[in-house]
C-alpha atoms as a PDB file:
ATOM      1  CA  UNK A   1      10.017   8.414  15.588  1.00  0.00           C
ATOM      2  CA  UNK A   2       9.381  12.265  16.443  1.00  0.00           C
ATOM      3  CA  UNK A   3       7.245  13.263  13.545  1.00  0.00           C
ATOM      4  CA  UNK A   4       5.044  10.047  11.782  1.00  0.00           C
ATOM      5  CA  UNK A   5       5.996  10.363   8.226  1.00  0.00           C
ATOM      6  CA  UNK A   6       4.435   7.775   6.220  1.00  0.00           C
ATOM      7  CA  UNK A   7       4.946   6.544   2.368  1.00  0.00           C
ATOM      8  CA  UNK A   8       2.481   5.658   0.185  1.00  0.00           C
ATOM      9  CA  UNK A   9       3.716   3.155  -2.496  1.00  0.00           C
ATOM     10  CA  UNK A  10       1.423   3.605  -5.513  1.00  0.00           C
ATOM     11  CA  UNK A  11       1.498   0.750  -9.087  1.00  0.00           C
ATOM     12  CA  UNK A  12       0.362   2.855 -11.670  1.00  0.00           C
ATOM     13  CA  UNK A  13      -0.333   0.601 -14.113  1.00  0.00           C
ATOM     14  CA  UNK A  14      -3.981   1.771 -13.756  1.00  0.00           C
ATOM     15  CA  UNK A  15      -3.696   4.816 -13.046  1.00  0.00           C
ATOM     16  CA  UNK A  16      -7.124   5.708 -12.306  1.00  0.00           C
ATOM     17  CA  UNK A  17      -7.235   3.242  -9.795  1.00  0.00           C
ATOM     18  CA  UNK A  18      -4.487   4.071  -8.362  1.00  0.00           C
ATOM     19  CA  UNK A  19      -5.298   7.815  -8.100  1.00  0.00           C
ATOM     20  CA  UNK A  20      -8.555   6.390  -5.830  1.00  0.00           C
ATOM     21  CA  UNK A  21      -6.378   4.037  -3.547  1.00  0.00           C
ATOM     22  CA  UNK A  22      -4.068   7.159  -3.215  1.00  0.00           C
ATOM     23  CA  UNK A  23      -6.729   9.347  -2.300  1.00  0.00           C
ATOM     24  CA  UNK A  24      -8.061   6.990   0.080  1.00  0.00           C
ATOM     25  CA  UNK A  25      -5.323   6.512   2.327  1.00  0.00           C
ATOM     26  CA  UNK A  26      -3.850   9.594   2.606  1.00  0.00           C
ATOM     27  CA  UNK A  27      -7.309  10.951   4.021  1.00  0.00           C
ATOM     28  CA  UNK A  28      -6.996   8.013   6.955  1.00  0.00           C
ATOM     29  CA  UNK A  29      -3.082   9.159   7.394  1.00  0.00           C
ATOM     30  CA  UNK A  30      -3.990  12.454   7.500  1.00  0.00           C
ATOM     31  CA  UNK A  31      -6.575  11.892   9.670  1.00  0.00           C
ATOM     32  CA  UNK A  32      -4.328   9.573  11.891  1.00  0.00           C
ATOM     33  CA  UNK A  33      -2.125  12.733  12.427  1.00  0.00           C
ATOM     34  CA  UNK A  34       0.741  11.627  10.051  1.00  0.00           C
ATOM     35  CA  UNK A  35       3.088  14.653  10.038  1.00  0.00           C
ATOM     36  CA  UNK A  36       3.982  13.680   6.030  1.00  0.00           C
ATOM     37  CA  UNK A  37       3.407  11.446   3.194  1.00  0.00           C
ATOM     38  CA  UNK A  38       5.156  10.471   0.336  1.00  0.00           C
ATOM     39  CA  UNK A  39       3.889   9.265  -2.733  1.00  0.00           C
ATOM     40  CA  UNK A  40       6.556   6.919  -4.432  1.00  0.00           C
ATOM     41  CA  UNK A  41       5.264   5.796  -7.852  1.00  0.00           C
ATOM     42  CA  UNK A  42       5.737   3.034  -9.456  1.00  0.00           C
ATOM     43  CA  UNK A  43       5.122   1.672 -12.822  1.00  0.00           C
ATOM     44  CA  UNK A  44       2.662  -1.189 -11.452  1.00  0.00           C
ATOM     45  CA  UNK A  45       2.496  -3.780  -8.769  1.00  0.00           C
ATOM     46  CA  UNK A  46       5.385  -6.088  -9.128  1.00  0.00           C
ATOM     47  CA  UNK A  47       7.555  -3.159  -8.361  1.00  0.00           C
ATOM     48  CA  UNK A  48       5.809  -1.840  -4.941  1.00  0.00           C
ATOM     49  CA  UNK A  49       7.750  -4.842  -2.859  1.00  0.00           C
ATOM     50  CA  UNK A  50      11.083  -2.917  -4.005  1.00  0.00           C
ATOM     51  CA  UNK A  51       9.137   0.535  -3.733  1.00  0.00           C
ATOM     52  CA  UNK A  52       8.824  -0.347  -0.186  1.00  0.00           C
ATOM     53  CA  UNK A  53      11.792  -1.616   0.590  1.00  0.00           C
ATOM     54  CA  UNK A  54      13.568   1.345  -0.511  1.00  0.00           C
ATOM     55  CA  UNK A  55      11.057   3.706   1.782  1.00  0.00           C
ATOM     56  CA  UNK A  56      11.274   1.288   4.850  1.00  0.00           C
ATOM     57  CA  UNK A  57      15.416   0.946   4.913  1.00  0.00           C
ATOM     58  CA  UNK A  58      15.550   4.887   4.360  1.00  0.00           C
ATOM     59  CA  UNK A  59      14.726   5.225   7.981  1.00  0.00           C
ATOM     60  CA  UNK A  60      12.440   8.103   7.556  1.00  0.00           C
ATOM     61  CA  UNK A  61       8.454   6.450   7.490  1.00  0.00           C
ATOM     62  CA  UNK A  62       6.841   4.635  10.367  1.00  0.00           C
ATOM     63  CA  UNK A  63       4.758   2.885   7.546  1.00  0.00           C
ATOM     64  CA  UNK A  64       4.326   2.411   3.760  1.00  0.00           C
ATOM     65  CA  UNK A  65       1.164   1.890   2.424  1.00  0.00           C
ATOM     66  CA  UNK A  66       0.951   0.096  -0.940  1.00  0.00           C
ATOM     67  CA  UNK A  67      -1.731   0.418  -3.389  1.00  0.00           C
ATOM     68  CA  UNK A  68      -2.485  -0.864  -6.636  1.00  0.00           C
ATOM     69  CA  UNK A  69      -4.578  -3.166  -8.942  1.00  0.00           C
ATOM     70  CA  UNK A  70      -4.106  -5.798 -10.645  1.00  0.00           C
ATOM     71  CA  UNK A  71      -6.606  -7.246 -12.960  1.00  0.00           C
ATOM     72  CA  UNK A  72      -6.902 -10.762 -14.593  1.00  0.00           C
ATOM     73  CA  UNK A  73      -5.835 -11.122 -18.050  1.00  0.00           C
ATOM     74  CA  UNK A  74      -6.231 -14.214 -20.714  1.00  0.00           C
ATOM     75  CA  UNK A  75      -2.453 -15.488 -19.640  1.00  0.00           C
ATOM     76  CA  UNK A  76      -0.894 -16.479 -16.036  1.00  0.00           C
ATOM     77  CA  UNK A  77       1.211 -13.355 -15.638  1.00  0.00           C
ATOM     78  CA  UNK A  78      -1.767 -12.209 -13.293  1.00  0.00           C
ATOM     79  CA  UNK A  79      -1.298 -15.103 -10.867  1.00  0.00           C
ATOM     80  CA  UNK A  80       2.662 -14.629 -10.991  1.00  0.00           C
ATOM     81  CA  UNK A  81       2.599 -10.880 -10.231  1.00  0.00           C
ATOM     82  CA  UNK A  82      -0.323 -11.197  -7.717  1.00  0.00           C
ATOM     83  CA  UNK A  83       1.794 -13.884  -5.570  1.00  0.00           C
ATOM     84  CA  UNK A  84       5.020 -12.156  -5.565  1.00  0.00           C
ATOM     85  CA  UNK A  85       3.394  -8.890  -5.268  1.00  0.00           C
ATOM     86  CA  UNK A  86       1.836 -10.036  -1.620  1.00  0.00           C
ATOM     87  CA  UNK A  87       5.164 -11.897  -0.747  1.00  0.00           C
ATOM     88  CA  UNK A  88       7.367  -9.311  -1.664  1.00  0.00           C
ATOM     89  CA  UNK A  89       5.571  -6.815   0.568  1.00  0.00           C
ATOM     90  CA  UNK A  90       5.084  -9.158   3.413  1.00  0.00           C
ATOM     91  CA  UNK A  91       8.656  -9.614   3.144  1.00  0.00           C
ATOM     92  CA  UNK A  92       9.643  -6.322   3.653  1.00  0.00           C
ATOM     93  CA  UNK A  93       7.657  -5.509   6.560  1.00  0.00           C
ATOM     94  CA  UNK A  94       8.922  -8.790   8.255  1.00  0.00           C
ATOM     95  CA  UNK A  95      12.807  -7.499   7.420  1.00  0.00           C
ATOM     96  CA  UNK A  96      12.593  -4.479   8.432  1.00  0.00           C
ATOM     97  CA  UNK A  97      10.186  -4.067  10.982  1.00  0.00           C
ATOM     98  CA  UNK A  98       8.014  -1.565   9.039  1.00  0.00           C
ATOM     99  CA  UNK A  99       4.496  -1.990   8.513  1.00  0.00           C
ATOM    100  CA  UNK A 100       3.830  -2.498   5.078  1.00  0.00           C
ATOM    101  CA  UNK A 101      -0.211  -2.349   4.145  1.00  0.00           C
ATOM    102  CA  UNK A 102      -1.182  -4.499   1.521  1.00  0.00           C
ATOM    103  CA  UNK A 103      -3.656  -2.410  -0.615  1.00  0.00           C
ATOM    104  CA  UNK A 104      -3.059  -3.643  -4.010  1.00  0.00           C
ATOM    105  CA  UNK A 105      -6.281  -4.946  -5.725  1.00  0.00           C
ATOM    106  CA  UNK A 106      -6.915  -8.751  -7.141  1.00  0.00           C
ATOM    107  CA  UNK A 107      -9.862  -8.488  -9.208  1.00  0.00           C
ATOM    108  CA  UNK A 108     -11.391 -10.032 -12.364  1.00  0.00           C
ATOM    109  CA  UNK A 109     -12.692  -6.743 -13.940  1.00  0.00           C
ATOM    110  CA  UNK A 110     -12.257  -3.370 -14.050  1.00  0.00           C
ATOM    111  CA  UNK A 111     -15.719  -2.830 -12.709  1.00  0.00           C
ATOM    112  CA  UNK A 112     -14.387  -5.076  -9.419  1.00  0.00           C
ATOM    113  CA  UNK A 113     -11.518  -2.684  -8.796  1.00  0.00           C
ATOM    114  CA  UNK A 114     -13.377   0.705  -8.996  1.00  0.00           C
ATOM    115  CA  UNK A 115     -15.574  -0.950  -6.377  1.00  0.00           C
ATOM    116  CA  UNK A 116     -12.875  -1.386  -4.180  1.00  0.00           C
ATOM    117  CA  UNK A 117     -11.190   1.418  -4.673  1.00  0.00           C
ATOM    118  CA  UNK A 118     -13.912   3.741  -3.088  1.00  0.00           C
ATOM    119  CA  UNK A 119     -16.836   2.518  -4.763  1.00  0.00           C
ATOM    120  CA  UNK A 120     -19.789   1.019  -3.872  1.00  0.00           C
ATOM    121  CA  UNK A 121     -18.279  -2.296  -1.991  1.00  0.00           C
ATOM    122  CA  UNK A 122     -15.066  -0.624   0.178  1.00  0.00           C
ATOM    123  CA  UNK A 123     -11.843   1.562  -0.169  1.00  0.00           C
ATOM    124  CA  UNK A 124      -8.721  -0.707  -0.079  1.00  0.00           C
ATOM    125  CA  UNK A 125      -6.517   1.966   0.120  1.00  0.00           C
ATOM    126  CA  UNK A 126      -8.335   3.232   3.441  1.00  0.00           C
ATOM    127  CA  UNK A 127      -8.152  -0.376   4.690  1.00  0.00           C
ATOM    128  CA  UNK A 128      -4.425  -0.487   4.039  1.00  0.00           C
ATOM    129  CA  UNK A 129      -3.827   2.254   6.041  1.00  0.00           C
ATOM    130  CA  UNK A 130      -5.996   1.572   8.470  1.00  0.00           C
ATOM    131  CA  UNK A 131      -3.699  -1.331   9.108  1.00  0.00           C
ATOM    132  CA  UNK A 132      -0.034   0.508   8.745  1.00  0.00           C
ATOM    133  CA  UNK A 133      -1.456   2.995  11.329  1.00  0.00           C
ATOM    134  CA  UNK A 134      -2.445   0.633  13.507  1.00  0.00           C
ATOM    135  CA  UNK A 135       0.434  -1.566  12.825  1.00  0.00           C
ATOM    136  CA  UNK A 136       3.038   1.295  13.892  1.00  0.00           C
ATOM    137  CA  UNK A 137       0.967   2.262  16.945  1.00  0.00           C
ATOM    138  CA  UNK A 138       1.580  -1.350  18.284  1.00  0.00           C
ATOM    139  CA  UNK A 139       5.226  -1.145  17.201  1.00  0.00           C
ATOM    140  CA  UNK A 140       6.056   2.150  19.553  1.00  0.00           C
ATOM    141  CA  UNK A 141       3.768   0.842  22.039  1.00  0.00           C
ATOM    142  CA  UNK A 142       6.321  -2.373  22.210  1.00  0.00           C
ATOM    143  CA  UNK A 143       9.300  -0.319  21.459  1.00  0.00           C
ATOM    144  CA  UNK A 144       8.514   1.928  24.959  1.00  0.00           C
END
């Protein structure tokens, strides 16, 4: 790929965390050299696998990065869109060949995700792509 572009894939469902997982990893992509980023929002994490998808079969990103949160509720739903949020991102990168980062936040509380989105316990969004840089490194390394 002559010029890294990367995507970021970003659930909004809470947006403030989002806009801090956002922040996060475009400073490491940036900082990687990417050439460009995308932001592709989406309205919260059980789109992102499809967000991704999209980005990675386009042809034009050596990585998407997805970020979001989602927090536990007084139903199931958060198991349901916490499983098929990981699977459906995993599945992508496997397809394709793309690294997909898996930034997308699992927490109990609010209070949980702000301190993993740059707070005072780590920055998932840095962490995810942390990963997608280092994931498409070792892919043009292999590729020659």
């Amino acid at each position: 790929m002559s010029d890294p572009r990367y995507a970021i894939a970003a659930g909004r469902f809470y947006q403030d965390v989002a806009e801090r997982l956002v922040a996060g990893a475009r400073e490491v992509l940036e900082a990687g050299g990417a050439e460009g980023i995308d932001v592709l929002d989406v309205p919260g994490a059980f789109e992102l696998p499809l967000a991704a998808s999209y980005a990675a079969e386009s042809g034009r990103y050596a990585g998407v990065v997805c970020v979001g949160a989602v927090i536990r509720g007084e139903t199931t739903h958060y198991d349901h869109v916490c499983a098929e949020a990981a699977r459906g991102i995993q599945d992508v990168q496997l397809r394709t060949g793309v690294p997909c980062g898996f930034g997308v936040l699992t927490c109990e509380t609010m209070e949980q995700a702000l301190a993993r989105s740059g707070g005072y316990k780590r920055h998932e969004g840095r962490n995810a792509a942390q990963a997608v840089l280092r994931m498409a490194q070792l892919r043009a390394e292999l590729a020659g």
